[in-house]
C-alpha atoms as a PDB file:
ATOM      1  CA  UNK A   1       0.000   0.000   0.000  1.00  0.00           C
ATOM      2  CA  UNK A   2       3.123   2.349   0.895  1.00  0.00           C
ATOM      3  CA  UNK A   3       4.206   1.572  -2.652  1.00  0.00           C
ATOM      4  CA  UNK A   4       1.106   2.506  -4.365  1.00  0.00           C
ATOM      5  CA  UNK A   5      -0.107   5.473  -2.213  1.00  0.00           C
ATOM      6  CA  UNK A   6       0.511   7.952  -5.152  1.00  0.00           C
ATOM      7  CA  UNK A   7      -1.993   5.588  -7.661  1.00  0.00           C
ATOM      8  CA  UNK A   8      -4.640   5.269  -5.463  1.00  0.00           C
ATOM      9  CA  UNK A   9      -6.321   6.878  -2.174  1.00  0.00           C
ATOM     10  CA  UNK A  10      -5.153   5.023   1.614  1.00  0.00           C
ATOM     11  CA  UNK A  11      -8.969   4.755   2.072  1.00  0.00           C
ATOM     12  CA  UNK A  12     -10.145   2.690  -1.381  1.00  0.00           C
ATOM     13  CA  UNK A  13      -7.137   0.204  -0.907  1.00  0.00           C
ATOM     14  CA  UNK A  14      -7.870  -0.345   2.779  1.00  0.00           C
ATOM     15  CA  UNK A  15     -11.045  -1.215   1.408  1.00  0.00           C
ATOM     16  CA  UNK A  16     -10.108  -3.936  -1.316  1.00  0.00           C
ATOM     17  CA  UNK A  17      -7.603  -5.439   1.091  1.00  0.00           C
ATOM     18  CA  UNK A  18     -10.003  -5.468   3.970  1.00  0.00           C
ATOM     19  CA  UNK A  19      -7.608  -3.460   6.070  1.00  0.00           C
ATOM     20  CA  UNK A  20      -8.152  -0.428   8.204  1.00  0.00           C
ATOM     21  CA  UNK A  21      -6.675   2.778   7.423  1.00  0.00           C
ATOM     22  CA  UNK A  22      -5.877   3.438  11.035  1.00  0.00           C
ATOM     23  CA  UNK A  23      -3.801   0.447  11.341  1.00  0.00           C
ATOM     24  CA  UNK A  24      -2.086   1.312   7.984  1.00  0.00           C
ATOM     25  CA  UNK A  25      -0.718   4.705   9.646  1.00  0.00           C
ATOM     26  CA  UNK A  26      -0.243   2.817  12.775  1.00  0.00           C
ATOM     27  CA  UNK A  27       2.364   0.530  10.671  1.00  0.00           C
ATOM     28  CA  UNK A  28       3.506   3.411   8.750  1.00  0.00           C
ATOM     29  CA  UNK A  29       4.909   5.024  11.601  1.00  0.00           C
ATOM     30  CA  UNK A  30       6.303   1.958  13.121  1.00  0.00           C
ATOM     31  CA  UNK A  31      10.180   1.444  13.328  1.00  0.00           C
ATOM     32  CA  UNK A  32      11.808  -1.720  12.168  1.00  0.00           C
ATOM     33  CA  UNK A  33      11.562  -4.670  14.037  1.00  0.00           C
ATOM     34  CA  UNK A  34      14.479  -6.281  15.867  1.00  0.00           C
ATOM     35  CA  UNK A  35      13.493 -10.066  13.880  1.00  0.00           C
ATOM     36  CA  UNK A  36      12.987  -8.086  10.500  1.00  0.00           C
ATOM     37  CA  UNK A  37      16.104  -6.375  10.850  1.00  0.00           C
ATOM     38  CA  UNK A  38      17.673  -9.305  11.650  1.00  0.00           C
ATOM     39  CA  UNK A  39      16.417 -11.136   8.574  1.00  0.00           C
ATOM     40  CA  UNK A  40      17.310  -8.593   6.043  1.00  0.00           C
ATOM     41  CA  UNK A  41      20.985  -8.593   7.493  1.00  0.00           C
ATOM     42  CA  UNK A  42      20.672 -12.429   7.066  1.00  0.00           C
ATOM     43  CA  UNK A  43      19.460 -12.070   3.606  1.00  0.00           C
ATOM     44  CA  UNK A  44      22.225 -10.076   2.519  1.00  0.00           C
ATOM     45  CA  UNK A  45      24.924 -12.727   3.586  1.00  0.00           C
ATOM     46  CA  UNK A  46      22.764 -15.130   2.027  1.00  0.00           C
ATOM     47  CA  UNK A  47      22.514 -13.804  -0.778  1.00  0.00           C
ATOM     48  CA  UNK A  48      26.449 -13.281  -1.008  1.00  0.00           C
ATOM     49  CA  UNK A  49      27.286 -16.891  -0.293  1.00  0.00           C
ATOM     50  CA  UNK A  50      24.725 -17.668  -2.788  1.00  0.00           C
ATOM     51  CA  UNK A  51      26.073 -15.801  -5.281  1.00  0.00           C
ATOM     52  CA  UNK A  52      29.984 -16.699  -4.438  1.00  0.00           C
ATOM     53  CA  UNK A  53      28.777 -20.478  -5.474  1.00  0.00           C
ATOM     54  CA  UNK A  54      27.977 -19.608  -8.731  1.00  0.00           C
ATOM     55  CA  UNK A  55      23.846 -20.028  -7.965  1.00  0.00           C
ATOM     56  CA  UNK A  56      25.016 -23.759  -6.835  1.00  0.00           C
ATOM     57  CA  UNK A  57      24.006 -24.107  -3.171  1.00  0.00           C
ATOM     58  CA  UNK A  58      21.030 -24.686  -1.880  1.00  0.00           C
ATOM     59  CA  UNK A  59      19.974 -23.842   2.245  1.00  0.00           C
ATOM     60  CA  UNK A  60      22.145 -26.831   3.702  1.00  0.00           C
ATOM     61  CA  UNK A  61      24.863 -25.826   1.452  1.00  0.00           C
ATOM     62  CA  UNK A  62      24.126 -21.957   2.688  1.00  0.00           C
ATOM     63  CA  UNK A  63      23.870 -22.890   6.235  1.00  0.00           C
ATOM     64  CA  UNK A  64      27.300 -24.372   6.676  1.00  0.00           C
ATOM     65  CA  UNK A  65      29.094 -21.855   4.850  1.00  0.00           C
ATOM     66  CA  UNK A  66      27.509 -19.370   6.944  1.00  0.00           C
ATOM     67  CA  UNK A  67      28.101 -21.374  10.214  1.00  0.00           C
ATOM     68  CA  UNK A  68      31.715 -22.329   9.043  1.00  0.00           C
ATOM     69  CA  UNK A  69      32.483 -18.286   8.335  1.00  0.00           C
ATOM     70  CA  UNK A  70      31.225 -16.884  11.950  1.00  0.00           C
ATOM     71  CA  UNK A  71      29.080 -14.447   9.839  1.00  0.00           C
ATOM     72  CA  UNK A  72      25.901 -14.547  11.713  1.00  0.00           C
ATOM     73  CA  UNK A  73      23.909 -16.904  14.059  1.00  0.00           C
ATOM     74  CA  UNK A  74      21.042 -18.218  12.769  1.00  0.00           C
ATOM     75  CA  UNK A  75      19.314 -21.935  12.374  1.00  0.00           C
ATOM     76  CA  UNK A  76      19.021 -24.121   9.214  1.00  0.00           C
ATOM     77  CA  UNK A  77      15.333 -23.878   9.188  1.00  0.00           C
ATOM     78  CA  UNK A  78      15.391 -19.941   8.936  1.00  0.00           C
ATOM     79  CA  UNK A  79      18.191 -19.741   6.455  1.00  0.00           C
ATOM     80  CA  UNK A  80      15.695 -22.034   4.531  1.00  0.00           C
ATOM     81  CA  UNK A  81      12.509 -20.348   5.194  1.00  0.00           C
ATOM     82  CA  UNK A  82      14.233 -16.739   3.982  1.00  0.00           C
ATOM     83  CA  UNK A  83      15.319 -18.707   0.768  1.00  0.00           C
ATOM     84  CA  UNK A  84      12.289 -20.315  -0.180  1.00  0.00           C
ATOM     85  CA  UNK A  85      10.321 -16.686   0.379  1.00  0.00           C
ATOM     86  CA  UNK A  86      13.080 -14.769  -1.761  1.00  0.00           C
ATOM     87  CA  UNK A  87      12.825 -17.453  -4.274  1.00  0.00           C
ATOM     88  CA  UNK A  88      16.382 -17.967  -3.685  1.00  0.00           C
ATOM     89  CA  UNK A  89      17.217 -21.830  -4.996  1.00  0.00           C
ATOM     90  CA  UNK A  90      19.953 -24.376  -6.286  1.00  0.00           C
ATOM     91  CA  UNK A  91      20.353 -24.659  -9.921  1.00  0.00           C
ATOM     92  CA  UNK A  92      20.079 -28.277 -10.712  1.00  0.00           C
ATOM     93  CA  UNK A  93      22.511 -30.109 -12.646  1.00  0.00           C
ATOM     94  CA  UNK A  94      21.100 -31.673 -15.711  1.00  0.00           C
ATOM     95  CA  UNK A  95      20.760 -35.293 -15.430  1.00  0.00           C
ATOM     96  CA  UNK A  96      22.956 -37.171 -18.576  1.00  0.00           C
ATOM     97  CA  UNK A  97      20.103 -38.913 -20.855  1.00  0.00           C
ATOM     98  CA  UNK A  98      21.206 -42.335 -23.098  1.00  0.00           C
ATOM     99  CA  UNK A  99      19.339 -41.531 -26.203  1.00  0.00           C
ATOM    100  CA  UNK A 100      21.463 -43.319 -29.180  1.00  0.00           C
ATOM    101  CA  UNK A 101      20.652 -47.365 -28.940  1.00  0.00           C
ATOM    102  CA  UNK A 102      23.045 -48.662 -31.130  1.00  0.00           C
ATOM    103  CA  UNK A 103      22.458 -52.391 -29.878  1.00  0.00           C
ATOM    104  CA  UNK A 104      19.182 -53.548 -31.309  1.00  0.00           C
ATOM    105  CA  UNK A 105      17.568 -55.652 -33.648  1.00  0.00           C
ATOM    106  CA  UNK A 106      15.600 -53.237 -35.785  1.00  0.00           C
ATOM    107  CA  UNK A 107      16.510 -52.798 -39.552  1.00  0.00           C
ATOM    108  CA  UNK A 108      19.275 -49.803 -40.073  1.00  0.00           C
ATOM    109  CA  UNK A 109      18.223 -47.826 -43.084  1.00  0.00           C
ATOM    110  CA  UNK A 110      20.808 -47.552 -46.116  1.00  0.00           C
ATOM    111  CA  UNK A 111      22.537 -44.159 -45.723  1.00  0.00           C
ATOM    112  CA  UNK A 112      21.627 -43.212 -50.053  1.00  0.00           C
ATOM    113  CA  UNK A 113      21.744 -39.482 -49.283  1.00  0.00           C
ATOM    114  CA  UNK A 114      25.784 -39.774 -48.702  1.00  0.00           C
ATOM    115  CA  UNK A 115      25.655 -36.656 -47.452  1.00  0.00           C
ATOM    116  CA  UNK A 116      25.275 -35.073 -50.561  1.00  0.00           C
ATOM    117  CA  UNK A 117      22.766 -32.151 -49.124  1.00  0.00           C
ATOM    118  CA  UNK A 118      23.073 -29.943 -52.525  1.00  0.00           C
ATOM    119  CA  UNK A 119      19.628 -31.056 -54.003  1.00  0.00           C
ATOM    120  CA  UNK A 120      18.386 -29.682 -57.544  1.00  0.00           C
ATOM    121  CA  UNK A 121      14.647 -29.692 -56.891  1.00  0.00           C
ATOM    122  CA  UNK A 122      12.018 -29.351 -54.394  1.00  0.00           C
ATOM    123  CA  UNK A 123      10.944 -33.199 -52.758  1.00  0.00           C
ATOM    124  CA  UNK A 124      13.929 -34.642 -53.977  1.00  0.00           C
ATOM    125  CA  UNK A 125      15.427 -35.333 -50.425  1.00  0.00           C
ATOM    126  CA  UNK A 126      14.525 -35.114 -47.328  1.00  0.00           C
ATOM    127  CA  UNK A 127      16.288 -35.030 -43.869  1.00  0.00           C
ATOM    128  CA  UNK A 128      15.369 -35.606 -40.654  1.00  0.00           C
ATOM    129  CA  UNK A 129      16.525 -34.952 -37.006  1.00  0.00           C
ATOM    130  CA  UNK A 130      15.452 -35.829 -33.318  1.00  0.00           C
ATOM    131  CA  UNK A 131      16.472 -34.530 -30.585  1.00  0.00           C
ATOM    132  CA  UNK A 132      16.031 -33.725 -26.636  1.00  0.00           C
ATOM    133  CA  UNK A 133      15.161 -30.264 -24.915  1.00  0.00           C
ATOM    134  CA  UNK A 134      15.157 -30.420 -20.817  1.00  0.00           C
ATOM    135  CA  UNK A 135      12.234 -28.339 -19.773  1.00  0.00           C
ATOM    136  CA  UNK A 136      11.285 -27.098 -15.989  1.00  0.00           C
ATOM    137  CA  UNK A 137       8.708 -30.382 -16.681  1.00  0.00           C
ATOM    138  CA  UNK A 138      11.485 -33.023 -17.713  1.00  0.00           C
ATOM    139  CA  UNK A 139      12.498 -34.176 -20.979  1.00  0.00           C
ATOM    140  CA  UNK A 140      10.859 -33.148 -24.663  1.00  0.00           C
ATOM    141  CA  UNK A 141      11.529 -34.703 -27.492  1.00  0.00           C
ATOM    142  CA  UNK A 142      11.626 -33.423 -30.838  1.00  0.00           C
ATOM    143  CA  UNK A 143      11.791 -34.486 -34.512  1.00  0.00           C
ATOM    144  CA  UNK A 144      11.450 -32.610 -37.383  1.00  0.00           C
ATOM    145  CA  UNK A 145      11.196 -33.682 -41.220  1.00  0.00           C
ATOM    146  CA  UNK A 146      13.040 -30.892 -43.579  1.00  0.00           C
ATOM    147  CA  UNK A 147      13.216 -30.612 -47.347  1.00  0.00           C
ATOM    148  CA  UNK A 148      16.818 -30.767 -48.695  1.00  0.00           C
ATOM    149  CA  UNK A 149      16.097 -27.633 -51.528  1.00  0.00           C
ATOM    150  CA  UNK A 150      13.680 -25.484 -49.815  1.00  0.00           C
ATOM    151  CA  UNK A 151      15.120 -25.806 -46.210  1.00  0.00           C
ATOM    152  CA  UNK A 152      11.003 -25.814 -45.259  1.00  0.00           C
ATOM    153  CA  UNK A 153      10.198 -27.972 -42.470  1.00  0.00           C
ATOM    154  CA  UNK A 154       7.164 -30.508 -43.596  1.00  0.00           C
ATOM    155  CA  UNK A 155       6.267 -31.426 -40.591  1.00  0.00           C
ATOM    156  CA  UNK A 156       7.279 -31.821 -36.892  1.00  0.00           C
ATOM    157  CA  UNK A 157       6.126 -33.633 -33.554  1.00  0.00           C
ATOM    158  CA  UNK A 158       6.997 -32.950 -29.889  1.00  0.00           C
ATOM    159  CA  UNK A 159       6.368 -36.192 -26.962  1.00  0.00           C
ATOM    160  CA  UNK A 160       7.195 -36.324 -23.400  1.00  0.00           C
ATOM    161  CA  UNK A 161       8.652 -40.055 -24.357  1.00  0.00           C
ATOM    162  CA  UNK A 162      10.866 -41.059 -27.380  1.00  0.00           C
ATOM    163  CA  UNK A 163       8.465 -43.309 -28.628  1.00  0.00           C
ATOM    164  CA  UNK A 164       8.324 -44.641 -32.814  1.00  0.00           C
ATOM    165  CA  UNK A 165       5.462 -42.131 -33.310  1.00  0.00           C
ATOM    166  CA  UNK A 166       6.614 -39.265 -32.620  1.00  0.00           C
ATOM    167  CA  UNK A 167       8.762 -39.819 -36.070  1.00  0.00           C
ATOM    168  CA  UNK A 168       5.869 -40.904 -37.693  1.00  0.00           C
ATOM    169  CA  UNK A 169       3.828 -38.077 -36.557  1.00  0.00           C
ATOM    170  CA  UNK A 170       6.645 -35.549 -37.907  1.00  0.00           C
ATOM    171  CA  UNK A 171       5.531 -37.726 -41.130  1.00  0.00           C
ATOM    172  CA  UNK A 172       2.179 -36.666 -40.774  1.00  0.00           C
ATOM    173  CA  UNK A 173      -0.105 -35.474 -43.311  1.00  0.00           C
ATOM    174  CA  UNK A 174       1.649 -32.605 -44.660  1.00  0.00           C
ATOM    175  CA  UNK A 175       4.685 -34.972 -45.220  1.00  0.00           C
ATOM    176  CA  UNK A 176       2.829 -37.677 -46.668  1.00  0.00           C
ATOM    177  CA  UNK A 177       1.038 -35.523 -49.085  1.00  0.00           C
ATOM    178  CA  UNK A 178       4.452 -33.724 -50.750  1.00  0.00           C
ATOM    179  CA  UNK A 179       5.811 -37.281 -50.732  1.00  0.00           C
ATOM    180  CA  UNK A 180       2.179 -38.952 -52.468  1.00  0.00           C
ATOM    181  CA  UNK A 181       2.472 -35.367 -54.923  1.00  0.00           C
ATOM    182  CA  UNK A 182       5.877 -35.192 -56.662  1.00  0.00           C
ATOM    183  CA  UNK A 183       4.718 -34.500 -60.179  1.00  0.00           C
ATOM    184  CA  UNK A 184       3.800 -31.250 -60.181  1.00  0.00           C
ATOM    185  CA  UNK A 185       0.034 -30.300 -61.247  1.00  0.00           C
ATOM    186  CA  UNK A 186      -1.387 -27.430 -63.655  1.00  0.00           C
ATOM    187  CA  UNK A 187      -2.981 -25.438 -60.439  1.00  0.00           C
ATOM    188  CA  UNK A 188       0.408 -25.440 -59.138  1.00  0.00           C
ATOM    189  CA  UNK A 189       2.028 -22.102 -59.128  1.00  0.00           C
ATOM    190  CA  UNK A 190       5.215 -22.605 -57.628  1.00  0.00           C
ATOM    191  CA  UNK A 191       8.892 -21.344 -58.877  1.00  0.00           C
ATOM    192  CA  UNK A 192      10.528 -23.939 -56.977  1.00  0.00           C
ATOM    193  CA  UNK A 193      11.631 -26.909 -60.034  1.00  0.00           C
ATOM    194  CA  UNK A 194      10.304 -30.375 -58.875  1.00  0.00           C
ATOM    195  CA  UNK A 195      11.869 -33.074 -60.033  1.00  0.00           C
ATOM    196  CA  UNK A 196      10.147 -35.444 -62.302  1.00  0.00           C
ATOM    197  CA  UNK A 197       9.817 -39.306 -60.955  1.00  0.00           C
END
């Protein structure tokens, strides 16, 4: 309400936060707690060992190194409590995720592109790619179906798992259309060349 005083009247926001005005002024004029003064010096040392490890430690981590400095006396549970309400956390480590499975008993597809990525003609080749993109919710996969001469992605599929589908989904209508449709028709007005089957 301090904050906002110059936007709005004392009265109307006592009003939409169900507050009285008189106790507003009364905390208005109210000097700084001993505990609140205590946890804002707190904060700042937290803050400082916090930074120091590079964002890496979380309260226990905090705790010791302010125990193990002498800096200021204070209990695990607070220096946790003042992290948690200053949003103040460890940045995780991401976890290493096997995705290649080079030990199975599917069929390998013949490599005929050679990478040889210079195409002449619209639909004439096509590559594709999957990969992995850690989210705040876990792992998302990705795969994506490009054409070689236009560099325009045909289609594309996203999946929590790495399942066959999602590949087939990149496939998808879109794909399987250009790949049904590589003779070009008399409605089609494009200035890309296709080549002829």
């Amino acid at each position: 309400m301090k904050k906002y005083r110059g936007q709005f009247s004392v009265r109307a926001m006592c009003r939409v936060l169900e507050v009285s005005s008189s106790g507003f002024y009364d905390w208005l004029g109210r000097k700084e707690s001993a505990s609140s003064r205590s946890n804002r010096v707190l904060l700042l040392e937290i803050k400082a060992v916090y930074k120091k490890s590079k964002r890496r430690y979380g309260s226990p981590r905090v705790y010791h190194q302010l125990r193990k400095n002498d800096r200021v006396a204070c209990s695990r549970n607070r220096v946790a409590r003042l992290m948690r309400k200053n949003g103040i956390q460890a940045a995780r480590k991401r976890r290493f995720k096997v995705t290649t499975d080079s030990d199975h008993s599917a069929p390998v597809a013949q490599n005929i592109l050679d990478r040889q990525f210079d195409v002449e003609c619209t639909d004439a080749a096509w590559c594709a790619d999957l990969t992995y993109i850690w989210t705040g919710e876990g792992w998302l996969y990705l795969a994506i179906i490009l054409d070689l001469f236009s560099r325009r992605i045909l289609g594309w599929s996203a999946k929590r798992t790495m399942a066959r589908s999602i590949v087939l989904e990149a496939l998808g209508p879109r794909a399987a259309a250009t790949a049904a449709t590589a003779r070009p028709r008399a409605s089609q007005r494009s200035r890309e060349p296709v080549c002829q089957p």
